[in-house]
C-alpha atoms as a PDB file:
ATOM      1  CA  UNK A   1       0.000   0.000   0.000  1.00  0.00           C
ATOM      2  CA  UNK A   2       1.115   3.222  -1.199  1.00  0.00           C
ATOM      3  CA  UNK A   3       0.800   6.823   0.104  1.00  0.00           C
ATOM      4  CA  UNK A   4      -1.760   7.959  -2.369  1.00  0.00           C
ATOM      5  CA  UNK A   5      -0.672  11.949  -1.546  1.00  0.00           C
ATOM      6  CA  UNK A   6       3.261  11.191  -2.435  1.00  0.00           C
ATOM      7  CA  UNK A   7       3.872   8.308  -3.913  1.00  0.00           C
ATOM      8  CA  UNK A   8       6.759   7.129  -2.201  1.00  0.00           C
ATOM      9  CA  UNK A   9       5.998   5.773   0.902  1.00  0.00           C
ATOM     10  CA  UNK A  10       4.698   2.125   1.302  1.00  0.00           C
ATOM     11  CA  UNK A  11       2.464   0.702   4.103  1.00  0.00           C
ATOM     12  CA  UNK A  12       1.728  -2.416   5.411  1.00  0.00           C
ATOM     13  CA  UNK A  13      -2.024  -1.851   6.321  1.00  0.00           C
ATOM     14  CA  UNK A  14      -4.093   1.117   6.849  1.00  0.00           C
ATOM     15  CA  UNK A  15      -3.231   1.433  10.573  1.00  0.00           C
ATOM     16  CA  UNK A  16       0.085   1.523   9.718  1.00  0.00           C
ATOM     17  CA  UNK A  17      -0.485   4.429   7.533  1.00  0.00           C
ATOM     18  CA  UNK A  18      -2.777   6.112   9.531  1.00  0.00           C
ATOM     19  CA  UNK A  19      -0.052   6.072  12.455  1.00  0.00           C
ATOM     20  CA  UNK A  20       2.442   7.282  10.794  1.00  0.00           C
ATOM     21  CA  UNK A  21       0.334   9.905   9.049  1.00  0.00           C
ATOM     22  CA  UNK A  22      -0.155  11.296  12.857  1.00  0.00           C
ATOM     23  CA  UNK A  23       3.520  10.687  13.671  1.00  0.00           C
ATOM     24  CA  UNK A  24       4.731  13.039  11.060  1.00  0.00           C
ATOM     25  CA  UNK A  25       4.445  12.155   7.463  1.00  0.00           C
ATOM     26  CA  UNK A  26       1.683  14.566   7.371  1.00  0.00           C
ATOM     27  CA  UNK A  27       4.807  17.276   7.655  1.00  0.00           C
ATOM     28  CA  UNK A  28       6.999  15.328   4.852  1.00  0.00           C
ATOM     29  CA  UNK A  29       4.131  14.015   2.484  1.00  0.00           C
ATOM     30  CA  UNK A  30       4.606  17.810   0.449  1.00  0.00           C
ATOM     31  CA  UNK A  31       8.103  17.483   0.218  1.00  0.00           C
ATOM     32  CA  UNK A  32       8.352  14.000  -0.789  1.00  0.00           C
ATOM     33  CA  UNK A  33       5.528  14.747  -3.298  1.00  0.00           C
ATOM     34  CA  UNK A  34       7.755  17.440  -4.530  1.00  0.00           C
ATOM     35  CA  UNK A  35      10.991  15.760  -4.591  1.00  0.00           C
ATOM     36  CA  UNK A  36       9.572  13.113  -6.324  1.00  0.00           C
ATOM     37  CA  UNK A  37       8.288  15.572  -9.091  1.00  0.00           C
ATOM     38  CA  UNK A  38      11.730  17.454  -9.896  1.00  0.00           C
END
């Protein structure tokens, strides 16, 4: 499972993405998303 914001992160589950959503990729979902676009 994929983030479906950035693209590069991978999951195992959904409560595995919803944790780490709350412990910070929230912050580095925009940068990855625009890192992975340059």
């Amino acid at each position: 499972m994929r983030c479906s914001a950035c693209k590069c992160t991978r999951y195992c589950s959904k409560e595995c993405q919803a944790r780490a959503w709350k412990q910070g990729h929230k912050q580095q979902c925009s940068l990855l998303k625009k890192q992975a676009g340059a």
